[in-house]
N, C-alpha and C. Protein backbone atom coordinates (compact mmCIF):
# COMPACT_ATOMS: atom_id res chain seq x y z
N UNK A 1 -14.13 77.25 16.62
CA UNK A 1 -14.57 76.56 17.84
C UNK A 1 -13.37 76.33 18.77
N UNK A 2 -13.90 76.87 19.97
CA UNK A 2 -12.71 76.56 20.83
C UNK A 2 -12.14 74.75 21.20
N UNK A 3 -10.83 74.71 20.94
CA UNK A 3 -10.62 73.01 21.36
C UNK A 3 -9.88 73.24 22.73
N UNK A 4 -10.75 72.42 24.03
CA UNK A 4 -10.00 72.35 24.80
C UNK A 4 -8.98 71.19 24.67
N UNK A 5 -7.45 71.06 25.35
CA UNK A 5 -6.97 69.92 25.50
C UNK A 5 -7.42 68.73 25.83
N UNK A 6 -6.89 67.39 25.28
CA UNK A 6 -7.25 66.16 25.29
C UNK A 6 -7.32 65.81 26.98
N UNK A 7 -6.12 66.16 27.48
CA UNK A 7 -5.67 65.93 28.93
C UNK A 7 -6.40 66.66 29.99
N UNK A 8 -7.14 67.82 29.71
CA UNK A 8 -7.71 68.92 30.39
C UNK A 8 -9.20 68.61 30.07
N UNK A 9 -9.45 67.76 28.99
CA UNK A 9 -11.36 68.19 28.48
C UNK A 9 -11.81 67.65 29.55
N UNK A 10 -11.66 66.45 30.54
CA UNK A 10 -12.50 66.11 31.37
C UNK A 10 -13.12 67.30 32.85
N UNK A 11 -12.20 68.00 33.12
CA UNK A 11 -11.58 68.74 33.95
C UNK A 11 -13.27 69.85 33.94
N UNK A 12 -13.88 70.14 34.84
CA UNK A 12 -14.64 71.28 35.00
C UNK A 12 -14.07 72.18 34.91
N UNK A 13 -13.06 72.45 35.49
CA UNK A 13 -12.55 74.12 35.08
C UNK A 13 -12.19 74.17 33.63
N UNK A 14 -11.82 73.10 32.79
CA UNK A 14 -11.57 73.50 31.54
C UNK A 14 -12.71 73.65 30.46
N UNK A 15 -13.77 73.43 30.93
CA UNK A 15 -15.49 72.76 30.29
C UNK A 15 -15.78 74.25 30.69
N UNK A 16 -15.69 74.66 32.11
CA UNK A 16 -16.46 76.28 32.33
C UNK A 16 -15.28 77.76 31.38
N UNK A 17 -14.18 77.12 31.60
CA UNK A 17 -13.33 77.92 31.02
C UNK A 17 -13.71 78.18 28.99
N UNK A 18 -13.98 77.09 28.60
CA UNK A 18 -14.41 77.21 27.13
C UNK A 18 -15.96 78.00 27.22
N UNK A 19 -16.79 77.71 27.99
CA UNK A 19 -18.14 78.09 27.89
C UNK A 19 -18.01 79.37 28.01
N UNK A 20 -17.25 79.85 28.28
CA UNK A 20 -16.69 81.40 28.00
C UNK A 20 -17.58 81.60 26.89
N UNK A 21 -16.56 81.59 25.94
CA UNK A 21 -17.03 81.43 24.31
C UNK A 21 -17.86 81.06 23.78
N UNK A 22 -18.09 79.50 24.13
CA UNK A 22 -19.11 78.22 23.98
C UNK A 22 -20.15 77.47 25.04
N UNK A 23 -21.23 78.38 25.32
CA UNK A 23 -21.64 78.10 26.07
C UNK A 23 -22.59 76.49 26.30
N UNK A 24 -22.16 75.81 25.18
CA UNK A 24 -22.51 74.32 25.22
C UNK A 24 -21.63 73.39 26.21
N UNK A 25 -20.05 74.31 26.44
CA UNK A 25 -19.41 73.55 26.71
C UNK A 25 -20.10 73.66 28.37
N UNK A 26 -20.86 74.10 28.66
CA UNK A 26 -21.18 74.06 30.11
C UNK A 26 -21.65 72.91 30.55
N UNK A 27 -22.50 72.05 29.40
CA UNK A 27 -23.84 70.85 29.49
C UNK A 27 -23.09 70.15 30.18
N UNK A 28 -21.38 69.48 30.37
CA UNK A 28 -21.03 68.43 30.76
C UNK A 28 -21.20 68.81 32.28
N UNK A 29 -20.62 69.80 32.66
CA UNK A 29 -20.25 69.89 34.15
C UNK A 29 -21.78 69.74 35.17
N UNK A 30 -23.33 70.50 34.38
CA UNK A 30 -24.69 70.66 34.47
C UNK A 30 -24.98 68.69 34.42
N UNK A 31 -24.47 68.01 33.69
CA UNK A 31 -24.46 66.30 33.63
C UNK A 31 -23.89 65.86 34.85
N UNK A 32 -22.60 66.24 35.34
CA UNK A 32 -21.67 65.45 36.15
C UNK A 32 -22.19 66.13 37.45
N UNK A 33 -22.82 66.94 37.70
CA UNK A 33 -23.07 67.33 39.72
C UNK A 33 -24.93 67.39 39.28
N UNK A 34 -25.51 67.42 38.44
CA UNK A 34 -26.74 67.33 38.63
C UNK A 34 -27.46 66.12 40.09
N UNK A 35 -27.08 65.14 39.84
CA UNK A 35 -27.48 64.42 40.94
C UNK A 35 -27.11 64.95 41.88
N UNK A 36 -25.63 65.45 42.33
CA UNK A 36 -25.46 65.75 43.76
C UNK A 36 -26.41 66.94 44.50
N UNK A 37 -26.41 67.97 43.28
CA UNK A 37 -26.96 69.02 43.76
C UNK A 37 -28.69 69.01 43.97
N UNK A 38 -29.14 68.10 42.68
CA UNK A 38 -30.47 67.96 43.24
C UNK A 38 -30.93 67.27 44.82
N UNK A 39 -29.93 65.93 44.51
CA UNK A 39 -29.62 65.44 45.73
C UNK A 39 -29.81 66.40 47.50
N UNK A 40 -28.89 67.40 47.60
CA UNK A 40 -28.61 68.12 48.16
C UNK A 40 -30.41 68.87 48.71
N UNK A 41 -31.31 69.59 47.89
CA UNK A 41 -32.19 70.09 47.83
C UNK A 41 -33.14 68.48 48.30
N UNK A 42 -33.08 67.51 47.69
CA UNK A 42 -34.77 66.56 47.72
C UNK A 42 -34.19 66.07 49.38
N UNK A 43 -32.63 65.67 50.05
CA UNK A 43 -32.78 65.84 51.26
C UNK A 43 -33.69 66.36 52.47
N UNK A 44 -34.48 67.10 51.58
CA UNK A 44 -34.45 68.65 52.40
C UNK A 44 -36.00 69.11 52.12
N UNK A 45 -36.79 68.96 50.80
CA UNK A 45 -37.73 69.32 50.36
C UNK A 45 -38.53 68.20 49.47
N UNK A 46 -39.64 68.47 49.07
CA UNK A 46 -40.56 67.68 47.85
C UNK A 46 -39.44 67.46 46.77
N UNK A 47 -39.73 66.81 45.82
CA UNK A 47 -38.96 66.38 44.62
C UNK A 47 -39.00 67.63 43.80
N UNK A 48 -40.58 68.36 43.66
CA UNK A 48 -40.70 69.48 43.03
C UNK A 48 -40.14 70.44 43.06
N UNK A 49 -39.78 70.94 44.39
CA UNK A 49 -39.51 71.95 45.26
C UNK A 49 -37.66 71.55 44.91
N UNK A 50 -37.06 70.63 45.12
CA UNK A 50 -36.05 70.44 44.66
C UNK A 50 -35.50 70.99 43.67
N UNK A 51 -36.43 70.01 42.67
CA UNK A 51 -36.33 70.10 41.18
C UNK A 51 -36.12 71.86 40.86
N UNK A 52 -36.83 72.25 41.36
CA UNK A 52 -36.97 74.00 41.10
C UNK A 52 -35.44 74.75 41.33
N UNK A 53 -35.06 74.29 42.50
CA UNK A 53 -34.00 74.67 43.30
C UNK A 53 -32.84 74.39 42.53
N UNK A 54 -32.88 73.25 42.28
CA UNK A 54 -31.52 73.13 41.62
C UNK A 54 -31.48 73.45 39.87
N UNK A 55 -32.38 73.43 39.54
CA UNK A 55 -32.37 74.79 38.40
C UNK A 55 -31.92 75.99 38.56
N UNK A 56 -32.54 76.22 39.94
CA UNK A 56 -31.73 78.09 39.91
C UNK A 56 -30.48 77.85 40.32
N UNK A 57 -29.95 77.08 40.57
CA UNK A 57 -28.37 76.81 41.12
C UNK A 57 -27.49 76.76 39.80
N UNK A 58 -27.99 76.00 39.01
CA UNK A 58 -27.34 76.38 37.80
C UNK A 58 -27.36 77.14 37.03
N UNK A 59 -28.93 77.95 36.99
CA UNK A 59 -28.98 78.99 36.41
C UNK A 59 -27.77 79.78 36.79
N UNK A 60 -27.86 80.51 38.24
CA UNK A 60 -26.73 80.81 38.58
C UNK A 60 -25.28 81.06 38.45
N UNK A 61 -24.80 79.51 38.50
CA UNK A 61 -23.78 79.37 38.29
C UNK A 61 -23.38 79.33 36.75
N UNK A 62 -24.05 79.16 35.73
CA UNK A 62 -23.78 79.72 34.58
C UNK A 62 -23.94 81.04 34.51
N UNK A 63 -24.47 81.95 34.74
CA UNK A 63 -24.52 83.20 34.27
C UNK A 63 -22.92 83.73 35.44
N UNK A 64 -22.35 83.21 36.32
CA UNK A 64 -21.53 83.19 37.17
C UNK A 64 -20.13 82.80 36.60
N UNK A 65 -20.28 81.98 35.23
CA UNK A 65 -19.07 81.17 35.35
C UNK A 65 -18.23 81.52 35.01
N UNK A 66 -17.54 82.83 34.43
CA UNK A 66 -16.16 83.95 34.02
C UNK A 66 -15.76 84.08 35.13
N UNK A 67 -16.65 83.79 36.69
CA UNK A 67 -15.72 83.77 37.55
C UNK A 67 -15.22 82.72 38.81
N UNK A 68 -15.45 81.73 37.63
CA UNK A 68 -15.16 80.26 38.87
C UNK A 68 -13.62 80.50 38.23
N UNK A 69 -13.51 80.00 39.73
CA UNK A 69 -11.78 80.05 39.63
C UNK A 69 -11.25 78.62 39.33
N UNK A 70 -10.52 79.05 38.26
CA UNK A 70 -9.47 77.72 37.55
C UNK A 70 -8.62 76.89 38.11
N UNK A 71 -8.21 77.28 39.39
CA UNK A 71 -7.33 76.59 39.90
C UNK A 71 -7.91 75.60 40.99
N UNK A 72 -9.16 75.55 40.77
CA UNK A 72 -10.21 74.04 41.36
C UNK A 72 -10.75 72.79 40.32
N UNK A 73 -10.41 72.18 39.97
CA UNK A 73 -10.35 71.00 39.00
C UNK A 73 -11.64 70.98 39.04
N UNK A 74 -12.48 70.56 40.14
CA UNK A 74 -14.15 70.31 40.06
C UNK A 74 -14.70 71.35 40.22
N UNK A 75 -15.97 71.98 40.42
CA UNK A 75 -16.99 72.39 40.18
C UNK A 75 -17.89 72.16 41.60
N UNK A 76 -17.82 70.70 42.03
CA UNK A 76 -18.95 71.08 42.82
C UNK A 76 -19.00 71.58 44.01
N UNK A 77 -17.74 71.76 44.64
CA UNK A 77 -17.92 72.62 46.03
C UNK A 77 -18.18 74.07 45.68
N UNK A 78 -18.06 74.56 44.01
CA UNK A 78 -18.95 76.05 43.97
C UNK A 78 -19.75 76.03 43.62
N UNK A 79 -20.28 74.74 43.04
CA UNK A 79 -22.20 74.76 43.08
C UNK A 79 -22.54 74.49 44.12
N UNK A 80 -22.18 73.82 45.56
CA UNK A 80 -23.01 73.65 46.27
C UNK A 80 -22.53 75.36 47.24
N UNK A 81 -21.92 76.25 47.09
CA UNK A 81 -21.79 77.62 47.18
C UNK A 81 -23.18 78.42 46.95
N UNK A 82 -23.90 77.85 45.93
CA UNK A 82 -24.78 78.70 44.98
C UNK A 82 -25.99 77.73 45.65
N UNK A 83 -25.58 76.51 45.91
CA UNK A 83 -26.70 75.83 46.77
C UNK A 83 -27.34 76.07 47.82
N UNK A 84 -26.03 76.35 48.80
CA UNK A 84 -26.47 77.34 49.92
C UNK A 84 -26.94 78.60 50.10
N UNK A 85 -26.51 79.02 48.94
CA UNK A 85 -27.61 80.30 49.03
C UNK A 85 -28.73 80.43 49.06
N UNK A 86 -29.07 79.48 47.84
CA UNK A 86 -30.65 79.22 47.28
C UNK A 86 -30.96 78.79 48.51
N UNK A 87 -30.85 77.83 49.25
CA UNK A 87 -31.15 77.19 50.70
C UNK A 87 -31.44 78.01 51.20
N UNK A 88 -30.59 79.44 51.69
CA UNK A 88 -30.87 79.91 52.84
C UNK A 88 -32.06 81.36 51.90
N UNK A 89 -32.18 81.21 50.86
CA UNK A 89 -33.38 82.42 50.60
C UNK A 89 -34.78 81.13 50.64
N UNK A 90 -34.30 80.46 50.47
CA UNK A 90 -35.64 79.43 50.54
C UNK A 90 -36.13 79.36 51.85
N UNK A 91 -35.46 79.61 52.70
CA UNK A 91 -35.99 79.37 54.18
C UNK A 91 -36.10 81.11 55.09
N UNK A 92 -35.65 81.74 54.12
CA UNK A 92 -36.62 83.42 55.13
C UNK A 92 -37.51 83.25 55.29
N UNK A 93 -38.47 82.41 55.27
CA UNK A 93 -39.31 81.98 56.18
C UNK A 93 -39.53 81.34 57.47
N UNK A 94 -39.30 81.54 59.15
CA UNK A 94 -38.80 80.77 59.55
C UNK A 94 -39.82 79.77 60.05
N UNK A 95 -41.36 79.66 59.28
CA UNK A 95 -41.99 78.69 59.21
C UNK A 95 -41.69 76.87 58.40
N UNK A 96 -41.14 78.09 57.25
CA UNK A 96 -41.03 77.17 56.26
C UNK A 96 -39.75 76.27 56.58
N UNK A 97 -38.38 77.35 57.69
CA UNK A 97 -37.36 76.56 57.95
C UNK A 97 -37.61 75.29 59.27
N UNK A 98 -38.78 75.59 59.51
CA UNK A 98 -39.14 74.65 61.08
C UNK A 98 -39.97 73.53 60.12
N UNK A 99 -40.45 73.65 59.28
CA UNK A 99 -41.18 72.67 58.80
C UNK A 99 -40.08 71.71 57.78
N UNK A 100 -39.21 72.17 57.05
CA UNK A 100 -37.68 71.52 56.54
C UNK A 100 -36.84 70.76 57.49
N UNK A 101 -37.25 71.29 58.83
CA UNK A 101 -36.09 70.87 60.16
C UNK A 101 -37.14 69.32 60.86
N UNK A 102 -38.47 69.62 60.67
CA UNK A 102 -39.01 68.70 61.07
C UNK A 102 -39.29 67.56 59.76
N UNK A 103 -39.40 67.58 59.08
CA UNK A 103 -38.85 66.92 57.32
C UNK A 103 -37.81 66.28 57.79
N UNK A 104 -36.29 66.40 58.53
CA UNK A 104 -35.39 66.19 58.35
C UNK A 104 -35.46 64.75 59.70
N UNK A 105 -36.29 65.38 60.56
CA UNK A 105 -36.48 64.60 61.76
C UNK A 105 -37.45 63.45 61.02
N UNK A 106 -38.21 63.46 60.26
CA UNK A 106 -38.71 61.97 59.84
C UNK A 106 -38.59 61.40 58.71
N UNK A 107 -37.22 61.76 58.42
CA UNK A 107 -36.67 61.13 56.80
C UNK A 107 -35.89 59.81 57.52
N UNK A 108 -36.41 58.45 56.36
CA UNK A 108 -35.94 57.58 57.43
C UNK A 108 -34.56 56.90 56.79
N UNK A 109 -34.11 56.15 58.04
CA UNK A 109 -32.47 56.42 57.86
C UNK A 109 -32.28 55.02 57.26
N UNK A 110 -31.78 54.49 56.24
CA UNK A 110 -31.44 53.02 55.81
C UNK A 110 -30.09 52.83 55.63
N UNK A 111 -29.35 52.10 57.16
CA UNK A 111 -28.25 51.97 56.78
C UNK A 111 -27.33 50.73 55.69
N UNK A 112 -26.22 51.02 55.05
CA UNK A 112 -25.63 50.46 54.50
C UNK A 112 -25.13 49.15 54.85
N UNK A 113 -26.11 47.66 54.94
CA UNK A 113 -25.95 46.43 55.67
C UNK A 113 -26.18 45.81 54.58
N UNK A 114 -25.85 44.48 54.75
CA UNK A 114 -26.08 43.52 53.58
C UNK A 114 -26.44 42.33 54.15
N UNK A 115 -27.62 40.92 53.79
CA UNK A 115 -27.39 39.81 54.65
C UNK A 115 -29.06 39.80 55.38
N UNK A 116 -29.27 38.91 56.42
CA UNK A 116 -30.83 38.75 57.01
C UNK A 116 -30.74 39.61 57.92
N UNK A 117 -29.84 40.04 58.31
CA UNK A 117 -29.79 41.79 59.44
C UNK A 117 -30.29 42.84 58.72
N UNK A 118 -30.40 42.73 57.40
CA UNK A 118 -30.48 43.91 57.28
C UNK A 118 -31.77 44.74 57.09
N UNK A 119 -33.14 44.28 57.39
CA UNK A 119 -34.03 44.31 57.67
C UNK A 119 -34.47 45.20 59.31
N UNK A 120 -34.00 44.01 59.93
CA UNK A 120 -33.95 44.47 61.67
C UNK A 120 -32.80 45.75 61.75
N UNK A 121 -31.84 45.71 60.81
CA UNK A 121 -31.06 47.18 61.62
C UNK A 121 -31.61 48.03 60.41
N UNK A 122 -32.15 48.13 59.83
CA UNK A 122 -33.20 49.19 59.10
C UNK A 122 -34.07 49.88 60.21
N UNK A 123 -34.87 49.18 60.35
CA UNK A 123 -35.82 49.24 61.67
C UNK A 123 -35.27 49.75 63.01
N UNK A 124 -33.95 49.51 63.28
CA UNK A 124 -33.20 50.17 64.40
C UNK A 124 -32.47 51.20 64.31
N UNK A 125 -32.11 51.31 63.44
CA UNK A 125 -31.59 52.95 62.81
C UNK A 125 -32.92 54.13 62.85
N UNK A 126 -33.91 53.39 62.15
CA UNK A 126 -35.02 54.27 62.08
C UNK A 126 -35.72 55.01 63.57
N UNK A 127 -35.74 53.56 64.33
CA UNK A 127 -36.32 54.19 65.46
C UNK A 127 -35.15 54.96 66.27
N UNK A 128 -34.29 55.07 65.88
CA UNK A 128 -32.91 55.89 66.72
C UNK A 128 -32.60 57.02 66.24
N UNK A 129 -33.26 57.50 65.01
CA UNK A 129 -32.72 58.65 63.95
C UNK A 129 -33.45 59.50 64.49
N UNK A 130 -34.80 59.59 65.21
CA UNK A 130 -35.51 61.33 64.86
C UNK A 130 -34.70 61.91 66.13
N UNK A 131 -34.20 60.96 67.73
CA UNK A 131 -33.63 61.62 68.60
C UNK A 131 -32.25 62.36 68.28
N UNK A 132 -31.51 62.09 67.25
CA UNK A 132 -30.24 62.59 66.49
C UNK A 132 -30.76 63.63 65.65
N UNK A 133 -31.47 63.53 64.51
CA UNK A 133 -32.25 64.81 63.50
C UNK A 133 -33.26 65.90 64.86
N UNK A 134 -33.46 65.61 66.13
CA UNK A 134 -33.93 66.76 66.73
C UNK A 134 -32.44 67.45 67.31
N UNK A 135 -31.57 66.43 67.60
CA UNK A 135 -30.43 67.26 67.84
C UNK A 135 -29.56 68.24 67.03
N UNK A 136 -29.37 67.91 65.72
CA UNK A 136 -29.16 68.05 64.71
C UNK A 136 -29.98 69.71 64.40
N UNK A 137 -31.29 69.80 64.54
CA UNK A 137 -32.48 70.76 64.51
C UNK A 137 -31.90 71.44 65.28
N UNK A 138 -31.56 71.36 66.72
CA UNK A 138 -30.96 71.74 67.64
C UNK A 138 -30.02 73.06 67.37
N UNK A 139 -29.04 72.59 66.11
CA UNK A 139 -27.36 73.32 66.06
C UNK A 139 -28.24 74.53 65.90
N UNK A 140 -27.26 75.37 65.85
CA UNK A 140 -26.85 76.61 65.04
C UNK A 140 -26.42 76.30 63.88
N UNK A 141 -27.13 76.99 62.97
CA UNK A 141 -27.27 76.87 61.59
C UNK A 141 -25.95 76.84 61.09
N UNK A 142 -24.82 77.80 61.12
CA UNK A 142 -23.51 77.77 60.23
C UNK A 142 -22.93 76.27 60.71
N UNK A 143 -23.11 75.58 61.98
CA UNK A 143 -22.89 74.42 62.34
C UNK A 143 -22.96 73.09 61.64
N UNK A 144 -24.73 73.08 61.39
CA UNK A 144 -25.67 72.09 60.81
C UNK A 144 -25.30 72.06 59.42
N UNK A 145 -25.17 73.32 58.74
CA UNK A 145 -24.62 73.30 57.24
C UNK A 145 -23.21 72.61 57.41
N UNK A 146 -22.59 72.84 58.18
CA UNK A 146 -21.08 72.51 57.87
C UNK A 146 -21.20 70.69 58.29
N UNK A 147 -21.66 70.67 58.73
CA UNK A 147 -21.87 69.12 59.46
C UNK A 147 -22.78 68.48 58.40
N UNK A 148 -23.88 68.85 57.61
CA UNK A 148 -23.89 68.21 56.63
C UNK A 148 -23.73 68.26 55.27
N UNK A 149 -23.00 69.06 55.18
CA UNK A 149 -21.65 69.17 53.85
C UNK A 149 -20.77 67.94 53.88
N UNK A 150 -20.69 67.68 55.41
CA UNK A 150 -19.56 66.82 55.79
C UNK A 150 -19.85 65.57 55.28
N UNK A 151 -21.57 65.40 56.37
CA UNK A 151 -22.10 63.79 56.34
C UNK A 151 -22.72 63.19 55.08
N UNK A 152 -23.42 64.34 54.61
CA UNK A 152 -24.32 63.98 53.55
C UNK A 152 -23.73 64.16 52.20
N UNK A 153 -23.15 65.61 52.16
CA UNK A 153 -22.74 65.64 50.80
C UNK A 153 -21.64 65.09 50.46
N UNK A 154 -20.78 64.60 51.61
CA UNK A 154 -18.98 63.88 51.30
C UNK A 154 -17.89 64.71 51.16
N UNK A 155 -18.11 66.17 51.12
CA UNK A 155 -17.04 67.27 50.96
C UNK A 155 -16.08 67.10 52.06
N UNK A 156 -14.84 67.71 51.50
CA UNK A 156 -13.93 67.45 52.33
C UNK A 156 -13.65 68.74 52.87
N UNK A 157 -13.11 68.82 54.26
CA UNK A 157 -13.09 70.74 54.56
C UNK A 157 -12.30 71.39 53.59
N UNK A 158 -11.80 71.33 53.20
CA UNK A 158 -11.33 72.75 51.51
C UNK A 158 -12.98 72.84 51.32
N UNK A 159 -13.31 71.51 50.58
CA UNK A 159 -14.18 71.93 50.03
C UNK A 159 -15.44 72.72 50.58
N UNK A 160 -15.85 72.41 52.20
CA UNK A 160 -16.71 73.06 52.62
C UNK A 160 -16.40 74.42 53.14
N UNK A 161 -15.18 74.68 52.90
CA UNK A 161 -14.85 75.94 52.85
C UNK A 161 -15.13 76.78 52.15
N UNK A 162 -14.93 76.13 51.00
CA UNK A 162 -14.53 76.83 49.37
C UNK A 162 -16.66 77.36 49.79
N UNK A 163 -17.49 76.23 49.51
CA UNK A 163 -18.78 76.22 49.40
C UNK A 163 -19.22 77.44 50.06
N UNK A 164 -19.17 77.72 52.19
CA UNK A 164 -19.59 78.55 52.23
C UNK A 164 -18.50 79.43 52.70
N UNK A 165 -17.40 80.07 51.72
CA UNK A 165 -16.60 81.15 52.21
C UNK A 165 -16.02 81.06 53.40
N UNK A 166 -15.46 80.48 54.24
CA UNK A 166 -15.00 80.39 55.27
C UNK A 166 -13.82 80.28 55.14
N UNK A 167 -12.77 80.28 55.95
CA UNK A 167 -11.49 79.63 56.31
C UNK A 167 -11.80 78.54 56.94
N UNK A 168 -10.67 77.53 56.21
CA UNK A 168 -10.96 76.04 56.75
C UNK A 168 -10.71 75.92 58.23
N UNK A 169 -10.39 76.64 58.77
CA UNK A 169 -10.05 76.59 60.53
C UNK A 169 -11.40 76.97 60.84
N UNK A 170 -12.79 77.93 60.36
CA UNK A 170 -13.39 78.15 60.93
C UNK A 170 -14.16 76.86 60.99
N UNK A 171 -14.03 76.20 59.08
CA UNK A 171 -15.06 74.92 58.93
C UNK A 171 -14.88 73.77 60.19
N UNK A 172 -13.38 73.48 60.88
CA UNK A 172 -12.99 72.52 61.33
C UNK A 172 -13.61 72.69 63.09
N UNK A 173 -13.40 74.29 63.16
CA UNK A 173 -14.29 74.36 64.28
C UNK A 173 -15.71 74.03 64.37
N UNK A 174 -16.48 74.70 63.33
CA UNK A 174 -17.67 74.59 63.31
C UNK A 174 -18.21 73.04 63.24
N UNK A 175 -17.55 72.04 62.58
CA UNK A 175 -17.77 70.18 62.98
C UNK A 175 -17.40 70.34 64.23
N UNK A 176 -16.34 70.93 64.94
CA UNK A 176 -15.94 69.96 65.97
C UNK A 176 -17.08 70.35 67.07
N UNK A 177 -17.19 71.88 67.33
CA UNK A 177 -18.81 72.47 67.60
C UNK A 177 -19.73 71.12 67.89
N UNK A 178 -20.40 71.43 66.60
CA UNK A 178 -21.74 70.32 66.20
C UNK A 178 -21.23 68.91 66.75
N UNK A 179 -20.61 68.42 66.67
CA UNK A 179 -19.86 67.11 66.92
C UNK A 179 -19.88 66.92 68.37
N UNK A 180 -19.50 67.80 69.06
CA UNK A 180 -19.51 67.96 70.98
C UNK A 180 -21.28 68.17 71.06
N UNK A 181 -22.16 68.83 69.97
CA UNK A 181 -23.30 68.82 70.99
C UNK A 181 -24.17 67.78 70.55
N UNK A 182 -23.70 67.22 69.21
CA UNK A 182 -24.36 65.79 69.17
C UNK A 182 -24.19 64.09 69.97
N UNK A 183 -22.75 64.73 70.25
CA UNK A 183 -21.73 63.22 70.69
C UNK A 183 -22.94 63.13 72.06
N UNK A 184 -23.69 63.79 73.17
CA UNK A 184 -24.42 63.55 73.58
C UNK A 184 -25.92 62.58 73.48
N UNK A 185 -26.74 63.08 73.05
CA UNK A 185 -27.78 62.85 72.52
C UNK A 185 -27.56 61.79 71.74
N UNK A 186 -26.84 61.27 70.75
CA UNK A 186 -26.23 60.45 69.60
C UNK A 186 -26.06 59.08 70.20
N UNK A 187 -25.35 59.47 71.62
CA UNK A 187 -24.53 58.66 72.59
C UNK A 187 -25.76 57.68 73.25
N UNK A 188 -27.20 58.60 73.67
CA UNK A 188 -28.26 58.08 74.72
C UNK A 188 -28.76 57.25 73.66
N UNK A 189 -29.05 57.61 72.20
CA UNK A 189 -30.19 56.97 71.44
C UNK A 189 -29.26 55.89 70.82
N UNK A 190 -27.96 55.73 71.09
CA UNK A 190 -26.69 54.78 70.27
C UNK A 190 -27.46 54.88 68.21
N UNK A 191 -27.66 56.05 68.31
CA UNK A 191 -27.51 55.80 66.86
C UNK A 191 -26.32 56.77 66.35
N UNK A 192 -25.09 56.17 65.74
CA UNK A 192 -23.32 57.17 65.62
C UNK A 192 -23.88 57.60 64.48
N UNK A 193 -24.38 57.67 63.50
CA UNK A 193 -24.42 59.00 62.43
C UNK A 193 -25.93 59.53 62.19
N UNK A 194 -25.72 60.35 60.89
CA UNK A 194 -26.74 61.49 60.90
C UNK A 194 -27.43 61.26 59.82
N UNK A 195 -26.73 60.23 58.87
CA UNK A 195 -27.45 59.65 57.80
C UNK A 195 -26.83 58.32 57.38
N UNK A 196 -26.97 58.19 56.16
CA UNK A 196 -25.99 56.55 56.05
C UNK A 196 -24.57 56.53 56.52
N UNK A 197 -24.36 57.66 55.87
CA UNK A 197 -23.00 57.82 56.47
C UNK A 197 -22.70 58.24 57.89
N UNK A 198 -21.68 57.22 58.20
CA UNK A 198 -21.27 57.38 59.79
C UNK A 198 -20.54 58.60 60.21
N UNK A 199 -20.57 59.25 61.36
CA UNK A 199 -19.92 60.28 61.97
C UNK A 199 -19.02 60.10 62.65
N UNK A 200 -17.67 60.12 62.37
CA UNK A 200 -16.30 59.45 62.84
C UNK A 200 -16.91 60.65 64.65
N UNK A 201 -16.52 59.81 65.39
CA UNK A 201 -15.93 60.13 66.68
C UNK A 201 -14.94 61.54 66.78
N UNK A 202 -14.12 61.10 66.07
CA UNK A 202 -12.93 62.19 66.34
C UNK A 202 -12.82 63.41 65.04
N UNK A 203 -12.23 64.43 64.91
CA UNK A 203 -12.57 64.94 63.77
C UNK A 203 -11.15 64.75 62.82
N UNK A 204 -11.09 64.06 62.01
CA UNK A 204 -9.96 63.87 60.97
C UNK A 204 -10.17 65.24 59.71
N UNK A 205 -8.86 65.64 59.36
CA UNK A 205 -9.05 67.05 57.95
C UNK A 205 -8.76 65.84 57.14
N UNK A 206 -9.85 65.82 55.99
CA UNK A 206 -9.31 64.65 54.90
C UNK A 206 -9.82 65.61 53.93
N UNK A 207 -9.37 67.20 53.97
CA UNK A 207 -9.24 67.36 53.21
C UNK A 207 -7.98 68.53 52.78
């Protein structure tokens, strides 16, 4: 049996690196991004429809994993790689992608408040969110992905690089893009982000 190091076992690349051999050793890394990645999909679709999705993502990425590269400690900016794919074969439909885009326009927004406000700015976020999610509908797609890699999933540009193949100069353009045609619209309805998480003004690389 392969032993990975004490110092290294936590490490996804060292968990995909044994599953080489041992393909049990995969279960931890399939434990530690399961939420994000389902996450990622129920954003977006039914729970079912999710649920489905992020099965084939791992399917995927296990039958994939001799070639995740070792010199990335985590894992999940190349599952959500395998995410976006599944995403974008899920939507050659461009019925099915207008009906996901309008999904997105009435998912309602609950921001992060604490206290007897937090009721009333529930309610004010909500009624301020579908004029931002039609803008949002709005982008160009390599845009909208990169912008919510950013907002929703927390990736940092490496990582939304790494995810969909890009050079991080293209990722940093493509926010700053989306960012100029939301700062409009965003601006009239005063609601500043796109989900709980806020949309800094300016574009910072934090990653």
């Amino acid at each position: 049996m392969t032993c990975v190091p004490d110092d290294r076992r936590s490490t996804d690349a060292a968990l995909i690196a044994a599953s080489i051999a041992e393909p049990e050793q995969f279960a931890p890394v399939f434990e530690r991004h399961l939420d994000a990645v389902f996450g990622y999909f129920a954003r977006r679709l039914p729970r079912a429809e999710a649920a489905d999705l992020t099965a084939e993502v791992f399917r995927l990425a296990f039958a994939a994993r001799s070639r995740f590269d070792p010199t990335y400690p985590s894992a999940r900016p190349w599952l959500y790689g395998f995410a976006l794919n599944v995403w974008r074969g899920h939507l050659r439909s461009r019925d099915r992608e207008a009906w996901a885009l309008r999904r997105l326009a009435s998912a309602p927004v609950v921001p992060n408040v604490a206290g007897e406000a937090a009721t009333d700015d529930a309610l004010d976020a909500a009624r301020r969110w579908p004029a931002v999610a039609q803008a949002i509908e709005a982008l160009p797609p390599d845009e909208r992905e990169a912008l919510l890699l950013l907002a929703w999933e927390e990736l940092s540009y490496a990582e939304i690089a790494l995810a969909t193949r890009v050079p991080v100069g293209t990722v940093r353009s493509r926010i700053n893009r989306a960012r100029a045609r939301l700062r409009e619209p965003a601006a009239a309805s005063g609601q500043p982000s796109i989900d709980r998480q806020p949309l800094p003004t300016e574009v910072t690389d934090h990653g």
